[in-house]
C-alpha atoms as a PDB file:
ATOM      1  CA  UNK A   1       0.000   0.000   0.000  1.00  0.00           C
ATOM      2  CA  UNK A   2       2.694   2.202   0.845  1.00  0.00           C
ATOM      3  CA  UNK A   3       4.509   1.767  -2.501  1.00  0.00           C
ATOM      4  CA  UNK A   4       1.374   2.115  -4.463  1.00  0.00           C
ATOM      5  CA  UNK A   5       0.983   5.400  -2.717  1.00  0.00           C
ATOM      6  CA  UNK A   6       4.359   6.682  -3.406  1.00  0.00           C
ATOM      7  CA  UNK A   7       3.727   5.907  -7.293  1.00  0.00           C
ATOM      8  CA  UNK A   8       0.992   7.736  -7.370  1.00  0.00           C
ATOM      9  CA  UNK A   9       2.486  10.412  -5.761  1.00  0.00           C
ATOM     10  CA  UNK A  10       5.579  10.351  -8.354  1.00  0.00           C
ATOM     11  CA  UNK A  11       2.562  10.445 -10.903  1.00  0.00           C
ATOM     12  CA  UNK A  12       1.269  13.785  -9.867  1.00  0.00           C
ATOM     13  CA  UNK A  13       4.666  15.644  -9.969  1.00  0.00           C
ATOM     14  CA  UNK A  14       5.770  13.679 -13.221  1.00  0.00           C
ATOM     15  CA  UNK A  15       4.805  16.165 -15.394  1.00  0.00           C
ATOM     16  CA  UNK A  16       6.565  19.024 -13.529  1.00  0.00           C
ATOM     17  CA  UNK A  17       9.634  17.192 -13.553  1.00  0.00           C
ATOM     18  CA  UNK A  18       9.477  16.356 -17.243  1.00  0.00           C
ATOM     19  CA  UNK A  19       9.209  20.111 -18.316  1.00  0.00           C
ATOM     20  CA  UNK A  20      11.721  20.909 -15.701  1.00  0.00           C
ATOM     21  CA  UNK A  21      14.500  18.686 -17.278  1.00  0.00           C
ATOM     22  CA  UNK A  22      12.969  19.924 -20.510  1.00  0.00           C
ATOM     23  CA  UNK A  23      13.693  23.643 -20.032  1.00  0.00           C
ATOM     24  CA  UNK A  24      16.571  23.555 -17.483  1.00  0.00           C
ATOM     25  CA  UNK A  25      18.458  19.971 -17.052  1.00  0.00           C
ATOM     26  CA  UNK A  26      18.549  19.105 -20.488  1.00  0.00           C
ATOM     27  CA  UNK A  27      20.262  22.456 -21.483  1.00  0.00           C
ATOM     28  CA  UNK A  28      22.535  22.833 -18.696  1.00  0.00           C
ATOM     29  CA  UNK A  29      24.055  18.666 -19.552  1.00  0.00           C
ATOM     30  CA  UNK A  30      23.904  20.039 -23.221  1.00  0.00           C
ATOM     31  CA  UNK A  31      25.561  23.025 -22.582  1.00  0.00           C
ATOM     32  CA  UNK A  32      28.352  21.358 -20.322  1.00  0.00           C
ATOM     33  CA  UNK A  33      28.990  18.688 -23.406  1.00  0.00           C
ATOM     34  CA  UNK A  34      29.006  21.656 -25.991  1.00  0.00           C
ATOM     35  CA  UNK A  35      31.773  23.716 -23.883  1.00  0.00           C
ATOM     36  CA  UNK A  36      33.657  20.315 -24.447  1.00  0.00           C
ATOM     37  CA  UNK A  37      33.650  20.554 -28.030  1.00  0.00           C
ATOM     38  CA  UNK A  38      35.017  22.503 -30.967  1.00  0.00           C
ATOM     39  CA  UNK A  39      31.875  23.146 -32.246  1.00  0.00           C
ATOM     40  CA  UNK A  40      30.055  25.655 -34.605  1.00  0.00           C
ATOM     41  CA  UNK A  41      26.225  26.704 -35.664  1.00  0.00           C
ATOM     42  CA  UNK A  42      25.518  23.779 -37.825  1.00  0.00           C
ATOM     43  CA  UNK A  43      26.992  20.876 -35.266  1.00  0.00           C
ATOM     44  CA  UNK A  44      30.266  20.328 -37.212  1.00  0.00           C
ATOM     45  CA  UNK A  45      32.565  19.809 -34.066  1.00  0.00           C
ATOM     46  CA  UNK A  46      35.283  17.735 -32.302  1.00  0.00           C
ATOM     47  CA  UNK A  47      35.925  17.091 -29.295  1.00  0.00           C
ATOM     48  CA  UNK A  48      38.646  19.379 -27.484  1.00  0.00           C
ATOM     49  CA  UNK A  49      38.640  18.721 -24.007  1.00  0.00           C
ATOM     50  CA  UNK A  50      39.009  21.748 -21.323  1.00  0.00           C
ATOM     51  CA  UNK A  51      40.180  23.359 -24.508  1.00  0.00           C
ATOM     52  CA  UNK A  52      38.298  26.148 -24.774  1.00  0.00           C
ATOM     53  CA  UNK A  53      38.411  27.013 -21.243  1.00  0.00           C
ATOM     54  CA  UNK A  54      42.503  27.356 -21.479  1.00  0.00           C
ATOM     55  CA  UNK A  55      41.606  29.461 -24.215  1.00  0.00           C
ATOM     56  CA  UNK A  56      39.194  31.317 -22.132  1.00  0.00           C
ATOM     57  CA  UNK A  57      41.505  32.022 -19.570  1.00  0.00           C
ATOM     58  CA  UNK A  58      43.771  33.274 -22.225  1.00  0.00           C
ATOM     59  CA  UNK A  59      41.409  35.541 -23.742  1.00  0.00           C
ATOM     60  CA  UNK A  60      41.560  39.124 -22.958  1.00  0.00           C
ATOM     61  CA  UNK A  61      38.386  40.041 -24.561  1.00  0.00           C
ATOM     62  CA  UNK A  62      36.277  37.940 -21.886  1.00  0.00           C
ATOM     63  CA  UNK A  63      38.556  38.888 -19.188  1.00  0.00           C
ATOM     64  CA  UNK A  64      37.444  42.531 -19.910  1.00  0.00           C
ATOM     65  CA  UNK A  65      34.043  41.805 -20.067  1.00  0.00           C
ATOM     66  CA  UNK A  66      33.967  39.971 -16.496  1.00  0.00           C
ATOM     67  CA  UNK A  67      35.679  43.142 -15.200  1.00  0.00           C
ATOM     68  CA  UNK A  68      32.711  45.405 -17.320  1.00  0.00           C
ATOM     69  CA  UNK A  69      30.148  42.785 -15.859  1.00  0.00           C
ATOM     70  CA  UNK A  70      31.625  42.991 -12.144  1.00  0.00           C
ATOM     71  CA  UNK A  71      31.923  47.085 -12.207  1.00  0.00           C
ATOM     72  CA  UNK A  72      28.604  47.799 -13.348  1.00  0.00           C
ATOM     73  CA  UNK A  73      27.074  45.049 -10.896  1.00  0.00           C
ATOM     74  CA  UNK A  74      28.458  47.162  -7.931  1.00  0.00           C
ATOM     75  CA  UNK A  75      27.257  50.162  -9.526  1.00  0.00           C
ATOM     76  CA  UNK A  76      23.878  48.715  -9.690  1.00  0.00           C
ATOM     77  CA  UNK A  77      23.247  46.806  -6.220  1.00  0.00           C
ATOM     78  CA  UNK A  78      24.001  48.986  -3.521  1.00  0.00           C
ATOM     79  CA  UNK A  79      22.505  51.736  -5.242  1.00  0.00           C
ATOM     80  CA  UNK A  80      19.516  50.057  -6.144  1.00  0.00           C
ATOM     81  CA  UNK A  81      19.210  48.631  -2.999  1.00  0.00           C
ATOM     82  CA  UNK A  82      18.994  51.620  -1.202  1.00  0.00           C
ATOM     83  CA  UNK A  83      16.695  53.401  -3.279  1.00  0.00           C
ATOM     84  CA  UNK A  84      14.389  50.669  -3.053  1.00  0.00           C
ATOM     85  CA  UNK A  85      14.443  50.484   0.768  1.00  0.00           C
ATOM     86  CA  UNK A  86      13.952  54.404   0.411  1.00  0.00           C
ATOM     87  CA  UNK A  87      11.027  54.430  -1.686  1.00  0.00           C
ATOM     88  CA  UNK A  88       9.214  51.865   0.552  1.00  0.00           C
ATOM     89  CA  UNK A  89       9.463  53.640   3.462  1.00  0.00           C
ATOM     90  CA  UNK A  90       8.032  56.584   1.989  1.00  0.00           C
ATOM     91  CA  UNK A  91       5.641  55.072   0.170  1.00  0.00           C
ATOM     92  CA  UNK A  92       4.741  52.849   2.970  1.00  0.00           C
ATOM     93  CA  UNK A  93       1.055  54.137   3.906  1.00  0.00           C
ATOM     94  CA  UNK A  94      -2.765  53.762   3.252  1.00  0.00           C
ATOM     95  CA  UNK A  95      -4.577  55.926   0.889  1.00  0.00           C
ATOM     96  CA  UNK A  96      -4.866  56.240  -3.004  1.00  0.00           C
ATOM     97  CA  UNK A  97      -2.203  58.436  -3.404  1.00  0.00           C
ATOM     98  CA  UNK A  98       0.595  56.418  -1.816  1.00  0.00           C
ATOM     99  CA  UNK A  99      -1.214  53.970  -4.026  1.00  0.00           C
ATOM    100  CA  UNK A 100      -0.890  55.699  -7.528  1.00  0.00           C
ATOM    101  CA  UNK A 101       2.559  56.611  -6.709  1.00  0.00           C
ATOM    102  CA  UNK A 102       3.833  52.766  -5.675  1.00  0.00           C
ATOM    103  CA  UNK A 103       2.036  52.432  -9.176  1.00  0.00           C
ATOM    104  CA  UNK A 104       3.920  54.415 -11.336  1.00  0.00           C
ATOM    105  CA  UNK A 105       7.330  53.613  -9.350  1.00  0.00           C
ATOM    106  CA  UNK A 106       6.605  50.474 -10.586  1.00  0.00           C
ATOM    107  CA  UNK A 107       5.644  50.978 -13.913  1.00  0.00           C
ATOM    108  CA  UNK A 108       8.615  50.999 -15.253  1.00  0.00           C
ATOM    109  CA  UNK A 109       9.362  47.118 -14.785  1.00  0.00           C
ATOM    110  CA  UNK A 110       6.792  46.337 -16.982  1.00  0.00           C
ATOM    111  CA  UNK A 111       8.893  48.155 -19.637  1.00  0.00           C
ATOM    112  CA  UNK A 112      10.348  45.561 -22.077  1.00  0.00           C
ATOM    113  CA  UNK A 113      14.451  45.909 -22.330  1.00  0.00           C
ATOM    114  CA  UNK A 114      13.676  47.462 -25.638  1.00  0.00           C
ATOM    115  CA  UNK A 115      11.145  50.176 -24.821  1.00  0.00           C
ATOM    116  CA  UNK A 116      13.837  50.906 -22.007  1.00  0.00           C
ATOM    117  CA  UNK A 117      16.518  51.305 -23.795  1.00  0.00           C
ATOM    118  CA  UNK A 118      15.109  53.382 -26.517  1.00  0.00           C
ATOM    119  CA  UNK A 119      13.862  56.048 -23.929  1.00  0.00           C
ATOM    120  CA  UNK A 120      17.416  56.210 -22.396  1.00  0.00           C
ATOM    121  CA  UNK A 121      19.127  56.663 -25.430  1.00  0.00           C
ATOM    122  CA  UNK A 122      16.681  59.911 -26.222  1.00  0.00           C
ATOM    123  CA  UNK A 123      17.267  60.623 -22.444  1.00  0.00           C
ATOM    124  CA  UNK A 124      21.464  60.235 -23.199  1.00  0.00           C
ATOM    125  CA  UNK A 125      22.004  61.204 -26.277  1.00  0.00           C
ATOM    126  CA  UNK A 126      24.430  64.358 -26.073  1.00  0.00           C
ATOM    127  CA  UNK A 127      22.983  66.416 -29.188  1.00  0.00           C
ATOM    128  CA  UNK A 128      19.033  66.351 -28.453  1.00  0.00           C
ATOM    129  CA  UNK A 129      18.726  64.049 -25.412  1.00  0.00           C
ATOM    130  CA  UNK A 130      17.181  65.150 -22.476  1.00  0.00           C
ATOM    131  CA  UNK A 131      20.419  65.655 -20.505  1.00  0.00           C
ATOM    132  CA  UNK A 132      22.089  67.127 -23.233  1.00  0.00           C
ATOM    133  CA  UNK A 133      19.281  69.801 -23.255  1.00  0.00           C
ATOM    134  CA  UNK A 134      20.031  70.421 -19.368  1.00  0.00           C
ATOM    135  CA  UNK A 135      23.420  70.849 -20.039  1.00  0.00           C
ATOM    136  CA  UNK A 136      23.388  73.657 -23.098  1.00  0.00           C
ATOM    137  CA  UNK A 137      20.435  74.993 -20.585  1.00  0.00           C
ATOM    138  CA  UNK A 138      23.079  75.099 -17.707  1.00  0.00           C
ATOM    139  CA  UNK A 139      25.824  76.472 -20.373  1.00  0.00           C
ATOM    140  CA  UNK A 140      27.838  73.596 -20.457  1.00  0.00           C
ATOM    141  CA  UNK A 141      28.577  71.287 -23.024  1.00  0.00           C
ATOM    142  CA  UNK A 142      27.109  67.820 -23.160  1.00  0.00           C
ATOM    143  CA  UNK A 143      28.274  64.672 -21.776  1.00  0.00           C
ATOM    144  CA  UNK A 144      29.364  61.967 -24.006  1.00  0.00           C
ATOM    145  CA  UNK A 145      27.619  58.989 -21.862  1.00  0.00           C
ATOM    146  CA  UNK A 146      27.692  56.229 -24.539  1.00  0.00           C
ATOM    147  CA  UNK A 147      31.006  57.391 -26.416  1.00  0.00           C
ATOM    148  CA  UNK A 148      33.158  58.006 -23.609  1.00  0.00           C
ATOM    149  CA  UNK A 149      34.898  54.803 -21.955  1.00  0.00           C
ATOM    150  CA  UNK A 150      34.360  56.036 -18.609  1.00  0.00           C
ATOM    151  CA  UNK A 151      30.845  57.318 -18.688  1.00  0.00           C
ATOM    152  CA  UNK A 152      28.851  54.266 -20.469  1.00  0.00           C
ATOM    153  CA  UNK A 153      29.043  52.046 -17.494  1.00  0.00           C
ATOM    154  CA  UNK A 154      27.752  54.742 -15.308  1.00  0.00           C
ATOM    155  CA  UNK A 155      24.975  55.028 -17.936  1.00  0.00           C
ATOM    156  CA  UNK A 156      24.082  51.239 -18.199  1.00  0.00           C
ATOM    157  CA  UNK A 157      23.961  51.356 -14.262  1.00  0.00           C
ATOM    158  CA  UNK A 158      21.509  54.473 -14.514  1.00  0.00           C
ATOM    159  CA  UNK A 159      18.923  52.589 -17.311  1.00  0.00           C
ATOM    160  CA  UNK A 160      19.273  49.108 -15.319  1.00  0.00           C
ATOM    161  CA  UNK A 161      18.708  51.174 -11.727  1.00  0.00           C
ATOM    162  CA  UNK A 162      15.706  53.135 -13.235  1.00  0.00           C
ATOM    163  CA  UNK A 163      14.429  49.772 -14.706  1.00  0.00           C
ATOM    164  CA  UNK A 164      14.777  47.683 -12.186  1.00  0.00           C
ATOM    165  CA  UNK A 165      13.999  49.770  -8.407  1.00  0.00           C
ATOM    166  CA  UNK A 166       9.851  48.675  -8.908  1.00  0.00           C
ATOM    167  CA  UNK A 167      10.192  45.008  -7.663  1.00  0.00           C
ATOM    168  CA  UNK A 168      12.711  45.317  -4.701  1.00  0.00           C
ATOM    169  CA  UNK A 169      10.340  48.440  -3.662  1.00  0.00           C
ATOM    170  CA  UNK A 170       7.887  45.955  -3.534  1.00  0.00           C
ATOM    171  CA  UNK A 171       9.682  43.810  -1.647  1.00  0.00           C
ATOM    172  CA  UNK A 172      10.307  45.706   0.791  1.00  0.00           C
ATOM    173  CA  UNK A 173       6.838  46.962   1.345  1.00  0.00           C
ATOM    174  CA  UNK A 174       5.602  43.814   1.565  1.00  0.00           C
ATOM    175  CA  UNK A 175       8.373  43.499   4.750  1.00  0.00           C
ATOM    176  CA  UNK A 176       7.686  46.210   6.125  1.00  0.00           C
ATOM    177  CA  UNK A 177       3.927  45.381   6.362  1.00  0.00           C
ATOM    178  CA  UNK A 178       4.697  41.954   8.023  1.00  0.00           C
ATOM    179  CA  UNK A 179       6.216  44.743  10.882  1.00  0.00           C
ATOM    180  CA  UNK A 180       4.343  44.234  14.223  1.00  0.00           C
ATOM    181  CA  UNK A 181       2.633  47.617  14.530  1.00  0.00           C
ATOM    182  CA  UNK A 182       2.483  47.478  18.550  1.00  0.00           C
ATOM    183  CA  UNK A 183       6.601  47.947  17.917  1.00  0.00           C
ATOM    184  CA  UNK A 184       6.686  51.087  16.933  1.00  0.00           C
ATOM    185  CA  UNK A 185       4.163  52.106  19.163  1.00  0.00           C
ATOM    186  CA  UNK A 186       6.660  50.711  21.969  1.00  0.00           C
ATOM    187  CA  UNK A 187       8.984  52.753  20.636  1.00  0.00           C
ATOM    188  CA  UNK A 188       7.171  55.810  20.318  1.00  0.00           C
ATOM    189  CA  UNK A 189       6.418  55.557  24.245  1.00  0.00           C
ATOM    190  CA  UNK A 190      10.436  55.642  24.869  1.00  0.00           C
ATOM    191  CA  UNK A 191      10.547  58.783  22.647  1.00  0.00           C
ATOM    192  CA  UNK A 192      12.699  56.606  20.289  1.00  0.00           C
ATOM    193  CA  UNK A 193      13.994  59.254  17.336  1.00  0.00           C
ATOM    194  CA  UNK A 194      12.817  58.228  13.519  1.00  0.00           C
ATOM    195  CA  UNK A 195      16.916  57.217  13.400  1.00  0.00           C
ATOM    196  CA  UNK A 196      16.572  54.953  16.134  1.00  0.00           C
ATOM    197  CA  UNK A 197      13.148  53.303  15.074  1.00  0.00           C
ATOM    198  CA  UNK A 198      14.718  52.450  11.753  1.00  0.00           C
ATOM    199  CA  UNK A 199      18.196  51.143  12.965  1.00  0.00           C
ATOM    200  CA  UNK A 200      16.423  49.155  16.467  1.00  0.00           C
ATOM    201  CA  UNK A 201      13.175  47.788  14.388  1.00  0.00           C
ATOM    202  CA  UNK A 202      12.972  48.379  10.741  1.00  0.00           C
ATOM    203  CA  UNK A 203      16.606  48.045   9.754  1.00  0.00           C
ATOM    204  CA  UNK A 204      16.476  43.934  11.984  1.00  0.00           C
ATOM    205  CA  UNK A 205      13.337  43.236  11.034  1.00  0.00           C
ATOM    206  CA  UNK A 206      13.825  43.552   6.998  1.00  0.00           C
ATOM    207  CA  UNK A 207      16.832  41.993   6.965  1.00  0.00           C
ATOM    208  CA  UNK A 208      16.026  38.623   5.393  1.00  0.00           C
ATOM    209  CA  UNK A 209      14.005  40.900   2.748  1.00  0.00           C
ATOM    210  CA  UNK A 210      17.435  42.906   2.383  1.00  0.00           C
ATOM    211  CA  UNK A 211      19.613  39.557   1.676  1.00  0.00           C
ATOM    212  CA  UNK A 212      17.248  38.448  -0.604  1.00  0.00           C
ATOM    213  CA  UNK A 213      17.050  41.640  -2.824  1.00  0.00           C
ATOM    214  CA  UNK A 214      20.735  41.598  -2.909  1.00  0.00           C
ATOM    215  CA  UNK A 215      20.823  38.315  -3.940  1.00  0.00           C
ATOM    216  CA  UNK A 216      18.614  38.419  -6.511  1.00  0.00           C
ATOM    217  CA  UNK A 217      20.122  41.761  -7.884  1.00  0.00           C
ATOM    218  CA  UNK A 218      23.458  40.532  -7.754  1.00  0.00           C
ATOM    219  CA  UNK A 219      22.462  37.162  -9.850  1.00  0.00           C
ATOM    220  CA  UNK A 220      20.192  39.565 -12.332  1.00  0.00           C
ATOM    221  CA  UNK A 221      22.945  41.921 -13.173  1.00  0.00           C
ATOM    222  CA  UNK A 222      25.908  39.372 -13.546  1.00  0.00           C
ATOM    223  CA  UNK A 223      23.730  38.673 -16.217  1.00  0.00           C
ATOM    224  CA  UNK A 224      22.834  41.965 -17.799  1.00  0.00           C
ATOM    225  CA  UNK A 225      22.693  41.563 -21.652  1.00  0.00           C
ATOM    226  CA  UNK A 226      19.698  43.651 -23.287  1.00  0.00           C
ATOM    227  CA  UNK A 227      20.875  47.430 -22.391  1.00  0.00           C
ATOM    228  CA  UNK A 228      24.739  46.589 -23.462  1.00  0.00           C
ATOM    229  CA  UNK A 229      23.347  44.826 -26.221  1.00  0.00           C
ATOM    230  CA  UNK A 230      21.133  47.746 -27.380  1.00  0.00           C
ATOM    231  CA  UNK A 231      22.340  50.765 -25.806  1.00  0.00           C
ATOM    232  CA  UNK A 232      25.936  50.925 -26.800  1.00  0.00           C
ATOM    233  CA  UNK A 233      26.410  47.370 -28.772  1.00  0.00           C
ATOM    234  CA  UNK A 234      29.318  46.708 -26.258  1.00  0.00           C
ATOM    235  CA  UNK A 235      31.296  50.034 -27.437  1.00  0.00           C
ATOM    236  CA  UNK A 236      32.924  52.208 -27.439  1.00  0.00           C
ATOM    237  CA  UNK A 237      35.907  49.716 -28.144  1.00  0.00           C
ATOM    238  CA  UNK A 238      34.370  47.288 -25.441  1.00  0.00           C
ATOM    239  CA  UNK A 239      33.736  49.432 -22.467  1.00  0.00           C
ATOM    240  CA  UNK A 240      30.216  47.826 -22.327  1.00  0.00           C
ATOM    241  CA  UNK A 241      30.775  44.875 -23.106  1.00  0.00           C
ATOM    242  CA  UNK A 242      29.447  42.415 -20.671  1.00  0.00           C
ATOM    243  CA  UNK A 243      29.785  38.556 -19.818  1.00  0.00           C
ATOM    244  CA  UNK A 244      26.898  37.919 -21.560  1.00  0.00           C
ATOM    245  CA  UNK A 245      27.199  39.787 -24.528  1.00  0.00           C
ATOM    246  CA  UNK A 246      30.777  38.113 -24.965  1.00  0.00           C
ATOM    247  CA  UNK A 247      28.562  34.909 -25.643  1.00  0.00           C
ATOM    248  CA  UNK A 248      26.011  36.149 -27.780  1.00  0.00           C
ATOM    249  CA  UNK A 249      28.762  37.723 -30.073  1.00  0.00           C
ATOM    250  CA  UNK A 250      31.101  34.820 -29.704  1.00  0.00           C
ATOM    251  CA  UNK A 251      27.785  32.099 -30.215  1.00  0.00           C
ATOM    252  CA  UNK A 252      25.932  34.054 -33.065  1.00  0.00           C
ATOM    253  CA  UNK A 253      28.519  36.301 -34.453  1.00  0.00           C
ATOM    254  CA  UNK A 254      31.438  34.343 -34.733  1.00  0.00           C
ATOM    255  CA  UNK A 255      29.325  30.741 -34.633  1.00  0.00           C
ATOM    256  CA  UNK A 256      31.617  29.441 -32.367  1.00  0.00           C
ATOM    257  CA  UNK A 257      29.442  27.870 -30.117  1.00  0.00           C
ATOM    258  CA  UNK A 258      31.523  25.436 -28.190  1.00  0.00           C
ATOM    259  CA  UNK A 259      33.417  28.660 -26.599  1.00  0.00           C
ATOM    260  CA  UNK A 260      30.287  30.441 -26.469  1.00  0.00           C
ATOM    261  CA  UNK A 261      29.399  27.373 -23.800  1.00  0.00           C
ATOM    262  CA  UNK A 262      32.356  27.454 -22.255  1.00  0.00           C
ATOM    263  CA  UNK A 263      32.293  30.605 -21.099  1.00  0.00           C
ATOM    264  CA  UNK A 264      28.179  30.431 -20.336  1.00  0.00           C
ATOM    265  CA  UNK A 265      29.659  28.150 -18.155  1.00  0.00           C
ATOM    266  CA  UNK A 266      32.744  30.133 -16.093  1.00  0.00           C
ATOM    267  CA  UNK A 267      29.803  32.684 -15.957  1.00  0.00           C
ATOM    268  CA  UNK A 268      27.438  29.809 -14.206  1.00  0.00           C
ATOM    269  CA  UNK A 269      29.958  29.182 -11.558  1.00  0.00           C
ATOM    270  CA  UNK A 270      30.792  32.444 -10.897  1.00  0.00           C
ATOM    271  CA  UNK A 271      27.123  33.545 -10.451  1.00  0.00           C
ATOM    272  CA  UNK A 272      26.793  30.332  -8.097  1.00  0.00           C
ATOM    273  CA  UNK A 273      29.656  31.236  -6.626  1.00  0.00           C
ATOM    274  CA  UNK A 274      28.571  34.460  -5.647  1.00  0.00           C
ATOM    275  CA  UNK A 275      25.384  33.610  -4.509  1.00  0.00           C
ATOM    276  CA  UNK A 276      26.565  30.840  -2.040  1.00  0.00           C
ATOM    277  CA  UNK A 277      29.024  33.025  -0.314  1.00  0.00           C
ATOM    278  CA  UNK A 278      26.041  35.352   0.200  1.00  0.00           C
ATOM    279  CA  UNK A 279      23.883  32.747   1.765  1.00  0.00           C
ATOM    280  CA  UNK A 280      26.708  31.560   3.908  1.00  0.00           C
ATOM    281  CA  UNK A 281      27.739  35.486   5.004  1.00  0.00           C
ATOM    282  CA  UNK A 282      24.111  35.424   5.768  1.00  0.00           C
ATOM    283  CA  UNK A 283      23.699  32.109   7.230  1.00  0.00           C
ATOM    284  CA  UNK A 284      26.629  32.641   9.365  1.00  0.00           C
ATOM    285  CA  UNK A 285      25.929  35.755  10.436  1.00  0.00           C
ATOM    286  CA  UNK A 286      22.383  35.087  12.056  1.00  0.00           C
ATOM    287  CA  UNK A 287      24.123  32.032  14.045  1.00  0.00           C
ATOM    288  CA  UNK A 288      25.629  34.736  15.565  1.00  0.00           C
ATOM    289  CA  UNK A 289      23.177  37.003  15.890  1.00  0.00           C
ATOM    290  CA  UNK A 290      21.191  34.153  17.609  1.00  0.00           C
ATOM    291  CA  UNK A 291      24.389  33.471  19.692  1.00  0.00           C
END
């Protein structure tokens, strides 16, 4: 009876696991073969070994775009982070207003890469762009922010930022609403300052929500793709180019696609990487919190 039961069990989440090795197993074992393999658009291959990642490690085309890919993910983050924490504590309050402005906060996540990128480029552009306006306005000249090296990852980091603050901001609203109200009514009683309130209660009792944003922030923008890709195209000379536009290029532009896995796959582990030595900062530093 027992066995039957556990069949039938295995029956119900069958079909779950069958589209989940269809969409994610399937290609990762694929991809891991492929980065094993000299191997082009139209399967002609042979296999090479760690080949390609020797080459890799050689290569100091993706060894710029890791360092593109890192800089503009710290640009992002912390920035992002706070701004989202920001806007849900002042947003953070009945009434249709508060409402309507979470809304259109928000709005802009709903934005495909595309749409995004085609405002910031009007918004960017130094000869009619918005900024550019406010510039001559302000009788300066224009800044150059997708044709000068050290202003387009600055600019990706301002598209992604504006993009991307509408789902951490939710986030953290729905963190701060989990917030035992009777709390800050203690702490009103003490004459606790606003400071004090946010560092004693808030600050502790968002913090899971606050590793998770992070985390998920950090994994999204190791992968940014769409605003390099469309944006600047990875110019000038490289400056934008990211980890993940080094495989598009090197997959669909060069049909290499053998390398193309191989470095989808230095990208995978650093991405994992990253993420586990987050969750064990974290983990480790609530066992001694609880301590």
């Amino acid at each position: 009876m027992t066995a039957q039961r556990d069949w039938r069990g295995l029956l119900f989440v069958a079909p779950f696991l069958a589209l989940y090795s269809l969409i994610l197993v399937f290609p990762l074992l694929r991809g891991l073969w492929l980065s094993l393999n000299q191997v082009d658009l139209f399967g002609a291959g042979h296999f090479v070994g760690f080949g390609n990642y020797a080459q890799l490690l050689r290569d100091p085309v993706f060894g710029a775009s890791l360092v593109n890919t890192f800089e503009v993910t710290l640009m992002i983050v912390p920035v992002l982070t706070v701004i989202a924490l920001l806007l849900a504590l002042a947003l953070n309050r009945a009434g249709k207003g508060a409402a309507i402005v979470r809304g259109i906060f928000f709005s802009s996540a709903v934005l495909s890469v595309t749409i995004v990128t085609l405002i910031w480029r009007f918004v960017l552009a130094p000869d009619a762009g918005l900024l550019g306006e406010a510039w001559k306005a302000a009788g300066r000249a224009p800044l150059p922010f997708l044709s000068d090296p050290h202003l387009v990852l600055p600019a990706l980091a301002i598209t992604t930022i504006w993009w991307s603050m509408g789902f951490p901001m939710l986030l953290f609203l729905a963190g701060l609403q989990q917030i035992p109200e009777d709390m800050y009514e203690a702490a009103a009683l003490d004459n606790a300052s606003r400071w004090t309130t946010f560092w004693r209660i808030t600050l502790p009792a968002l913090r899971r929500t606050l590793i998770l944003v992070v985390m998920l922030q950090t994994a999204a923008q190791l992968q940014l793709f769409g605003q390099s890709q469309l944006l600047t195209a990875g110019g000038p000379s490289g400056a934008s180019r990211t980890a993940v536009l080094f495989l598009f290029e090197t997959a669909f532009g060069r049909w290499e696609l053998g390398y193309a896995s191989a470095a989808a796959e230095i990208l995978f582990l650093i991405i994992l990487a990253v993420t586990l030595t987050q969750y064990w900062a974290t983990a480790r530093s609530e066992s001694g919190h609880g301590r």
